[in-house]
C-alpha atoms as a PDB file:
ATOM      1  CA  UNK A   1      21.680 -78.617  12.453  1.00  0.00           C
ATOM      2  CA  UNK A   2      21.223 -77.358   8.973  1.00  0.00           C
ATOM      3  CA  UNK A   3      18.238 -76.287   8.100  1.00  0.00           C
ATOM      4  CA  UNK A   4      18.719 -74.825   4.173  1.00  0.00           C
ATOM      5  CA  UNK A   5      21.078 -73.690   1.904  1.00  0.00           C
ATOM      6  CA  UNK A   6      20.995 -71.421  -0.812  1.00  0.00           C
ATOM      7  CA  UNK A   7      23.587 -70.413  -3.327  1.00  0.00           C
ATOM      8  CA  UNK A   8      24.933 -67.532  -1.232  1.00  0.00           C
ATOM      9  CA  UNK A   9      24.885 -68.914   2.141  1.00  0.00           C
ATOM     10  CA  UNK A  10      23.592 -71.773   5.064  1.00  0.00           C
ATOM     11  CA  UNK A  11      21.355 -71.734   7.408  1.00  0.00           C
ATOM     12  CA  UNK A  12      22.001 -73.474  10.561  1.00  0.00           C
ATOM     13  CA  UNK A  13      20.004 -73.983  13.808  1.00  0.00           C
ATOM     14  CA  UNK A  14      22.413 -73.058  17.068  1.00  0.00           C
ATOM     15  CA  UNK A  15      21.191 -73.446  20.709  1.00  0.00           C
ATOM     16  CA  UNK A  16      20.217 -69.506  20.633  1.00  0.00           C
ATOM     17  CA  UNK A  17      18.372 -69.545  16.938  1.00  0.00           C
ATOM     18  CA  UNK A  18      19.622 -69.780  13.197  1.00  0.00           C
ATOM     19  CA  UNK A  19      22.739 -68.632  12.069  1.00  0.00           C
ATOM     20  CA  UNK A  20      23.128 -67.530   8.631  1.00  0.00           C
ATOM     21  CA  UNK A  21      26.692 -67.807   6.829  1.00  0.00           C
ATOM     22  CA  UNK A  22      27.645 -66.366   3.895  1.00  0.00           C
ATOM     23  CA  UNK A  23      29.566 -69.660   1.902  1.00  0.00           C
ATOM     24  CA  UNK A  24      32.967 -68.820   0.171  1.00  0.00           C
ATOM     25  CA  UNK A  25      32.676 -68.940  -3.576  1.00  0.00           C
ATOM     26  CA  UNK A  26      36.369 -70.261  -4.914  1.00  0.00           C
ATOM     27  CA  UNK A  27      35.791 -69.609  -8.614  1.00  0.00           C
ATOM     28  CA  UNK A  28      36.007 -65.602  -7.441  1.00  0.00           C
ATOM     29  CA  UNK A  29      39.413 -64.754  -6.373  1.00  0.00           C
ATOM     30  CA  UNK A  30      40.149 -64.442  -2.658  1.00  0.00           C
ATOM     31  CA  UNK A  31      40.126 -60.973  -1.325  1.00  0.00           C
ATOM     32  CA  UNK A  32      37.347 -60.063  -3.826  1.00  0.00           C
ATOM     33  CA  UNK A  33      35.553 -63.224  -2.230  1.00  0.00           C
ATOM     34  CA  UNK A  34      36.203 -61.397   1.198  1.00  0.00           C
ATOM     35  CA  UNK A  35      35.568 -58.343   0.508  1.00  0.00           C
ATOM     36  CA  UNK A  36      31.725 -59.322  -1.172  1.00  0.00           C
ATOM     37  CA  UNK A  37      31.079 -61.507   1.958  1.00  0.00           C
ATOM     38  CA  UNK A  38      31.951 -58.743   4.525  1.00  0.00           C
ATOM     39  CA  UNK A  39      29.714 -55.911   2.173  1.00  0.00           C
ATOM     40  CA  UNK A  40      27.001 -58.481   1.335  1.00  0.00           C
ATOM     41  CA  UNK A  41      26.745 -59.435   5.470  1.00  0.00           C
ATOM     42  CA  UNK A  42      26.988 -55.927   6.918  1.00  0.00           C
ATOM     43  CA  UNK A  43      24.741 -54.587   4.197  1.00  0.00           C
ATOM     44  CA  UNK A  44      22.046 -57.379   5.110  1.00  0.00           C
ATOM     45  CA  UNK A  45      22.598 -56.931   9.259  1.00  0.00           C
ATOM     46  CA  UNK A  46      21.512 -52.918   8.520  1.00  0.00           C
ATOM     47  CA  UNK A  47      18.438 -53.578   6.504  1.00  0.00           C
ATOM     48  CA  UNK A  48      17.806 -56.157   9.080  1.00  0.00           C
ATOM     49  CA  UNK A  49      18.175 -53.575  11.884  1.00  0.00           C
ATOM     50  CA  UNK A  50      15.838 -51.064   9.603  1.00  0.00           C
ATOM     51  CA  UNK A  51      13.238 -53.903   9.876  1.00  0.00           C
ATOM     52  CA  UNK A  52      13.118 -54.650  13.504  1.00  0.00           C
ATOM     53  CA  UNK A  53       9.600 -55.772  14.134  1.00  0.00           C
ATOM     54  CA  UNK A  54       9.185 -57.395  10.412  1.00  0.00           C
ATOM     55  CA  UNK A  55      12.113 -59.817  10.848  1.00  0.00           C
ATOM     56  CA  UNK A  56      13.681 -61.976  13.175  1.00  0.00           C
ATOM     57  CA  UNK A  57      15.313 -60.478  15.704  1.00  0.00           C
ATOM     58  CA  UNK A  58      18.896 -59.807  15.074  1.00  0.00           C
ATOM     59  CA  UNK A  59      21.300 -61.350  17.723  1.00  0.00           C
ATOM     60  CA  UNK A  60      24.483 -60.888  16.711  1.00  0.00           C
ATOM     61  CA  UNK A  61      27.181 -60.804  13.273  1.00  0.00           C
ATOM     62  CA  UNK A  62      30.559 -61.154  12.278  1.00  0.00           C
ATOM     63  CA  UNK A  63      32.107 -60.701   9.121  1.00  0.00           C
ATOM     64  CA  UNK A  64      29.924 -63.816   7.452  1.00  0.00           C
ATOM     65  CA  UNK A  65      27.413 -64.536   9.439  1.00  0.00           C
ATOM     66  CA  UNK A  66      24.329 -62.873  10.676  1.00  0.00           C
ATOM     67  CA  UNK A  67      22.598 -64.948  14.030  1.00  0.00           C
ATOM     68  CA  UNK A  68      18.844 -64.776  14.418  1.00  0.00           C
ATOM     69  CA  UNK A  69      15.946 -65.673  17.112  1.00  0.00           C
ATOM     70  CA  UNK A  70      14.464 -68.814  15.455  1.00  0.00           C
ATOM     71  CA  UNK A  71      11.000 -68.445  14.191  1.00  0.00           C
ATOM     72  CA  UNK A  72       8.592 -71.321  15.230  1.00  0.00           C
ATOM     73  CA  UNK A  73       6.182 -71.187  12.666  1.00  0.00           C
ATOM     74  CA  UNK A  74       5.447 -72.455   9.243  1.00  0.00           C
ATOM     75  CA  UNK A  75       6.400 -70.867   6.190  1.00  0.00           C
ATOM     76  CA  UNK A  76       3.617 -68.656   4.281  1.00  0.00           C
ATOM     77  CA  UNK A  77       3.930 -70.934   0.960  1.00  0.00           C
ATOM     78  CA  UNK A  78       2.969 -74.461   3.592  1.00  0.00           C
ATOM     79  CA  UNK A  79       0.691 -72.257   5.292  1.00  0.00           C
ATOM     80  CA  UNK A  80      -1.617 -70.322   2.451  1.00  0.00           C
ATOM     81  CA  UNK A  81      -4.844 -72.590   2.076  1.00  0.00           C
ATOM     82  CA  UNK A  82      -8.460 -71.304   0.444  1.00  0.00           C
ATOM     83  CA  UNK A  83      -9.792 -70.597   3.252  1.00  0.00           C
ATOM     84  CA  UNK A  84      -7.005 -67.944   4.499  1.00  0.00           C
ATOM     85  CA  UNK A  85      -5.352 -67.178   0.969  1.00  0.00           C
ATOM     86  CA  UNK A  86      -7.638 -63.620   1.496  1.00  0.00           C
ATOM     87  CA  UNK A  87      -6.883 -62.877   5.096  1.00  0.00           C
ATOM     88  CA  UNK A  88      -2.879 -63.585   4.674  1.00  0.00           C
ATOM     89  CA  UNK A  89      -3.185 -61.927   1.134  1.00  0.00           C
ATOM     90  CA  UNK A  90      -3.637 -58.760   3.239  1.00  0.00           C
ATOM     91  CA  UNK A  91      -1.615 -59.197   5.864  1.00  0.00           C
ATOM     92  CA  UNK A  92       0.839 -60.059   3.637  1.00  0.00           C
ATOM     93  CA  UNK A  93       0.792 -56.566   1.836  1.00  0.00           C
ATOM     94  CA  UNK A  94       0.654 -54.824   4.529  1.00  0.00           C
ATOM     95  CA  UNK A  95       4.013 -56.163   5.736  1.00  0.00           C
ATOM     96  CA  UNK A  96       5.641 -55.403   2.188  1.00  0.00           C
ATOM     97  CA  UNK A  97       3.998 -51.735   2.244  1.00  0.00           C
ATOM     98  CA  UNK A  98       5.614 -51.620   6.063  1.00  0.00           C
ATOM     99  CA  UNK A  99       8.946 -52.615   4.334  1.00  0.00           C
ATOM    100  CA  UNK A 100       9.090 -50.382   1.702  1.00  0.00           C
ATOM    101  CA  UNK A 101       8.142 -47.310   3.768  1.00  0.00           C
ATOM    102  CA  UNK A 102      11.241 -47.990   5.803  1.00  0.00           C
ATOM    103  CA  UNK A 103      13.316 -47.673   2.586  1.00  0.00           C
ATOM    104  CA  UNK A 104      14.120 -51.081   1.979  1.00  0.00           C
ATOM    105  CA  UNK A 105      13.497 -53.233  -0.991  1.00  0.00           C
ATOM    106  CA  UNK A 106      13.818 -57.315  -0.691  1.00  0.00           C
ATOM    107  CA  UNK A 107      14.391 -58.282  -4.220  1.00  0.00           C
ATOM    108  CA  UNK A 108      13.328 -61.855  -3.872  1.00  0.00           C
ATOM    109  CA  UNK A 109       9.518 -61.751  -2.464  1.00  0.00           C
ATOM    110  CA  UNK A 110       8.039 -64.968  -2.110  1.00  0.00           C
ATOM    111  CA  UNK A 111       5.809 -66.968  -0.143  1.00  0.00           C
ATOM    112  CA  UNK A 112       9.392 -69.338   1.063  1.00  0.00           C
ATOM    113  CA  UNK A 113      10.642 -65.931   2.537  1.00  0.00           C
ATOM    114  CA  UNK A 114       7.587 -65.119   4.762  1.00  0.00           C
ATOM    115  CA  UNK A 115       6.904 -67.032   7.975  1.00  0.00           C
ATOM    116  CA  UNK A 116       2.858 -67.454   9.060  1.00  0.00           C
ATOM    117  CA  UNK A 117       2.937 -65.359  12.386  1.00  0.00           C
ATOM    118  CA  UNK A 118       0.893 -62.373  13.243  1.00  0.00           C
ATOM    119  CA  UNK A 119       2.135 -60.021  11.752  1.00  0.00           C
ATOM    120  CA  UNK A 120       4.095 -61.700   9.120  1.00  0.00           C
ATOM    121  CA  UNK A 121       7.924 -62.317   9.238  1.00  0.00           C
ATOM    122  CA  UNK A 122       9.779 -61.552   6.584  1.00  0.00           C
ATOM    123  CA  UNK A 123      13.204 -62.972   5.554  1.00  0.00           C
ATOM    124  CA  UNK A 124      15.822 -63.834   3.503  1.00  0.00           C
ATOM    125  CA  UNK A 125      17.041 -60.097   2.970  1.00  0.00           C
ATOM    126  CA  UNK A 126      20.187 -61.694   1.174  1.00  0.00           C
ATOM    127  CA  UNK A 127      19.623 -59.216  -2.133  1.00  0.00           C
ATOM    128  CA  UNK A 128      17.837 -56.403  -0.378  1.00  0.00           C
ATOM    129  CA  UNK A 129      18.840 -52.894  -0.816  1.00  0.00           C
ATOM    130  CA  UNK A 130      18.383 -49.261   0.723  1.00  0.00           C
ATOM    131  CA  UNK A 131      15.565 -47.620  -1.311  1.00  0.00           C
ATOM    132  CA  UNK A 132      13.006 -45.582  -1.794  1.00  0.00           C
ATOM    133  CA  UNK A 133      12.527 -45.946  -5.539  1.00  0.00           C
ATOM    134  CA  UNK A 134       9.076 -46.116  -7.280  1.00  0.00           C
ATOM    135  CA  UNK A 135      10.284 -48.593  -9.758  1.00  0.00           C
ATOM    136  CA  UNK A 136      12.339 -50.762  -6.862  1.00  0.00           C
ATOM    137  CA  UNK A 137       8.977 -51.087  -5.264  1.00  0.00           C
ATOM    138  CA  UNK A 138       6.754 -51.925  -8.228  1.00  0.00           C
ATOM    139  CA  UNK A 139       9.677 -54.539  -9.235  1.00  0.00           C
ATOM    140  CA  UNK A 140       9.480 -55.895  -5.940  1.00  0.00           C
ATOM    141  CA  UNK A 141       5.486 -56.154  -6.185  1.00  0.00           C
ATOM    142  CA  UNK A 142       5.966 -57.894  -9.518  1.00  0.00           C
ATOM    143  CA  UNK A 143       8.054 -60.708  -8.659  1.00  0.00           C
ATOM    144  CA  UNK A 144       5.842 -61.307  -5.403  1.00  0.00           C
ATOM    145  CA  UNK A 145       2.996 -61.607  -8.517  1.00  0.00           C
ATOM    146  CA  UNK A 146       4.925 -63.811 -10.515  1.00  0.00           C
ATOM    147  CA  UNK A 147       5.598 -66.225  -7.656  1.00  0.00           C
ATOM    148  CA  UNK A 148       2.395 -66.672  -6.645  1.00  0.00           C
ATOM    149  CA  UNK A 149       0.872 -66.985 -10.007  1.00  0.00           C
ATOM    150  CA  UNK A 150       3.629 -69.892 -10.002  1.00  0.00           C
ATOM    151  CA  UNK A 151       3.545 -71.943  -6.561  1.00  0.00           C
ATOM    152  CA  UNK A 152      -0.132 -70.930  -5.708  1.00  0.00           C
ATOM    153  CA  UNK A 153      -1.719 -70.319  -8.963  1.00  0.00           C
ATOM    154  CA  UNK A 154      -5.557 -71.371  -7.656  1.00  0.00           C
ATOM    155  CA  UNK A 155      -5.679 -69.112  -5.250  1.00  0.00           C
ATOM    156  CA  UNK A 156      -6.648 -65.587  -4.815  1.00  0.00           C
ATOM    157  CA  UNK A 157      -3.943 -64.123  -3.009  1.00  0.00           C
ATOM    158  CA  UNK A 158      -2.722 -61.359  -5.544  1.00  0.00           C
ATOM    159  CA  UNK A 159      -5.759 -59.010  -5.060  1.00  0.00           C
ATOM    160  CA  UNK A 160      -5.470 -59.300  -1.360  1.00  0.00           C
ATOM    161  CA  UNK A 161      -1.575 -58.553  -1.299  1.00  0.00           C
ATOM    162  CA  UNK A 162      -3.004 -55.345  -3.198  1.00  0.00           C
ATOM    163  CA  UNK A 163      -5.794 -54.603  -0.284  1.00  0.00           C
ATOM    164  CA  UNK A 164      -3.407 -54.636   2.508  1.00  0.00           C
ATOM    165  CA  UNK A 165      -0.629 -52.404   0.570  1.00  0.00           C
ATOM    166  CA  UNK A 166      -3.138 -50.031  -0.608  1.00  0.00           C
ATOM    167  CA  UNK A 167      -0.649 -49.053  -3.410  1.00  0.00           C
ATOM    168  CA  UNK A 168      -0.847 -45.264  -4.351  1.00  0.00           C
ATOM    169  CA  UNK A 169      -1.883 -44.608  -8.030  1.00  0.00           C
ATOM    170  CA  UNK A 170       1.468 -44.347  -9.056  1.00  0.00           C
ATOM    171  CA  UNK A 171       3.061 -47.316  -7.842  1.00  0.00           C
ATOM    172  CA  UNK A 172       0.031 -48.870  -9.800  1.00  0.00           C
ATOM    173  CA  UNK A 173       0.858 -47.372 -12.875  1.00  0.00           C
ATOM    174  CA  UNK A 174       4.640 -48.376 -12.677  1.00  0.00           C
ATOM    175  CA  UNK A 175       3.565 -51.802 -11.363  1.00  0.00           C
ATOM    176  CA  UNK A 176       1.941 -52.136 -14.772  1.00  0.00           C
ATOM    177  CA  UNK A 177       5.139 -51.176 -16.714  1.00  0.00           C
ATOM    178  CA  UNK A 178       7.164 -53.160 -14.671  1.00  0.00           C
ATOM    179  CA  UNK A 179       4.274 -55.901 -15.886  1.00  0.00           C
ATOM    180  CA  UNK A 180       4.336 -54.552 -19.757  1.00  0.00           C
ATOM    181  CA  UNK A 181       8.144 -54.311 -20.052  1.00  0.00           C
ATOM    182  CA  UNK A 182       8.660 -58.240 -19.207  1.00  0.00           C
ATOM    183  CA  UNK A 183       5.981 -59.072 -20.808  1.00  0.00           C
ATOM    184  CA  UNK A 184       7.446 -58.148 -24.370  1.00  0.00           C
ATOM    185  CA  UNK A 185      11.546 -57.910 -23.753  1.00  0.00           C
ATOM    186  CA  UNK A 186      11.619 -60.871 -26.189  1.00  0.00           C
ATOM    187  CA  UNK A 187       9.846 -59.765 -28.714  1.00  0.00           C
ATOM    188  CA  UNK A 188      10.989 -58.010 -31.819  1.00  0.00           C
END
């Protein structure tokens, strides 16, 4: 049963969880298509690995597809109300800071690619790299701030994020360049 598909690949449910493949693109020429497919899926299956604990567990690949143990719970962005937007705000942060100490960067941090469990389950590691960059992190941080300033604008979720990563004063300070260069890369 499908579940969702994205640009790069499908999600399907399978009797032993959800099976993620990677969707040929024909507009690319063949063996490049291969070749991104095979990088793109062993490159995800190791950062997946890196984050045993944060993720689903990892039960099996092949060249395109990654299998996982299904998660049975709702997704962070159906699940974030008033009343919680504080406590998941932290726990929230604290998964991302657990992330980023174990070298990885997601690239695409949003409330859609975090499951409500305790701790929280992260996903979707599709554009995720190997890194231990300050600027990779504060990047990261900023597009987690820009997507919930745009699905849950109302609620107070940003500071939280903040309490449970406990950012050092640098990453702050590059956070807010990250912030100041977008803010004006179309102007003059």
């Amino acid at each position: 049963m499908k579940l969702a598909q994205g640009a790069e690949a499908i999600i399907e449910r399978t009797e032993r969880g959800v099976r993620k493949t990677r969707l040929k693109k024909t507009y690319r020429h063949p063996d490049l298509d291969a070749t991104l497919r095979k990088s793109r899926t062993k490159r995800e299956h190791k950062v997946l690995k890196r984050l045993a604990g944060l993720v689903p567990e990892v039960l099996g690949s092949s060249e395109y597809e990654i299998e996982l143990a299904y998660v049975d719970a709702p997704l962070i962005k159906d699940a974030l109300t008033e009343d919680n937007a504080q406590e998941l705000g932290v726990e929230i942060g604290k998964a991302i800071k657990e992330m980023h100490e174990r070298g990885v960067v997601h690239h695409d941090l949003t409330t859609s690619n975090m499951f409500h469990t305790t701790p929280i389950t992260l996903i979707d590691f599709g554009l995720a790299q190997f890194s231990d960059s300050l600027e990779d992190r504060a990047v990261d941080l900023h597009v987690l701030k820009q997507a919930l300033g745009a699905k849950h604008p109302d609620l107070p979720v940003w500071e939280a994020v903040l309490t449970g990563y406990e950012p050092s004063h640098e990453l702050i300070e590059r956070l807010e360049e990250v912030e100041r260069r977008g803010r004006y890369k179309n102007k003059g």
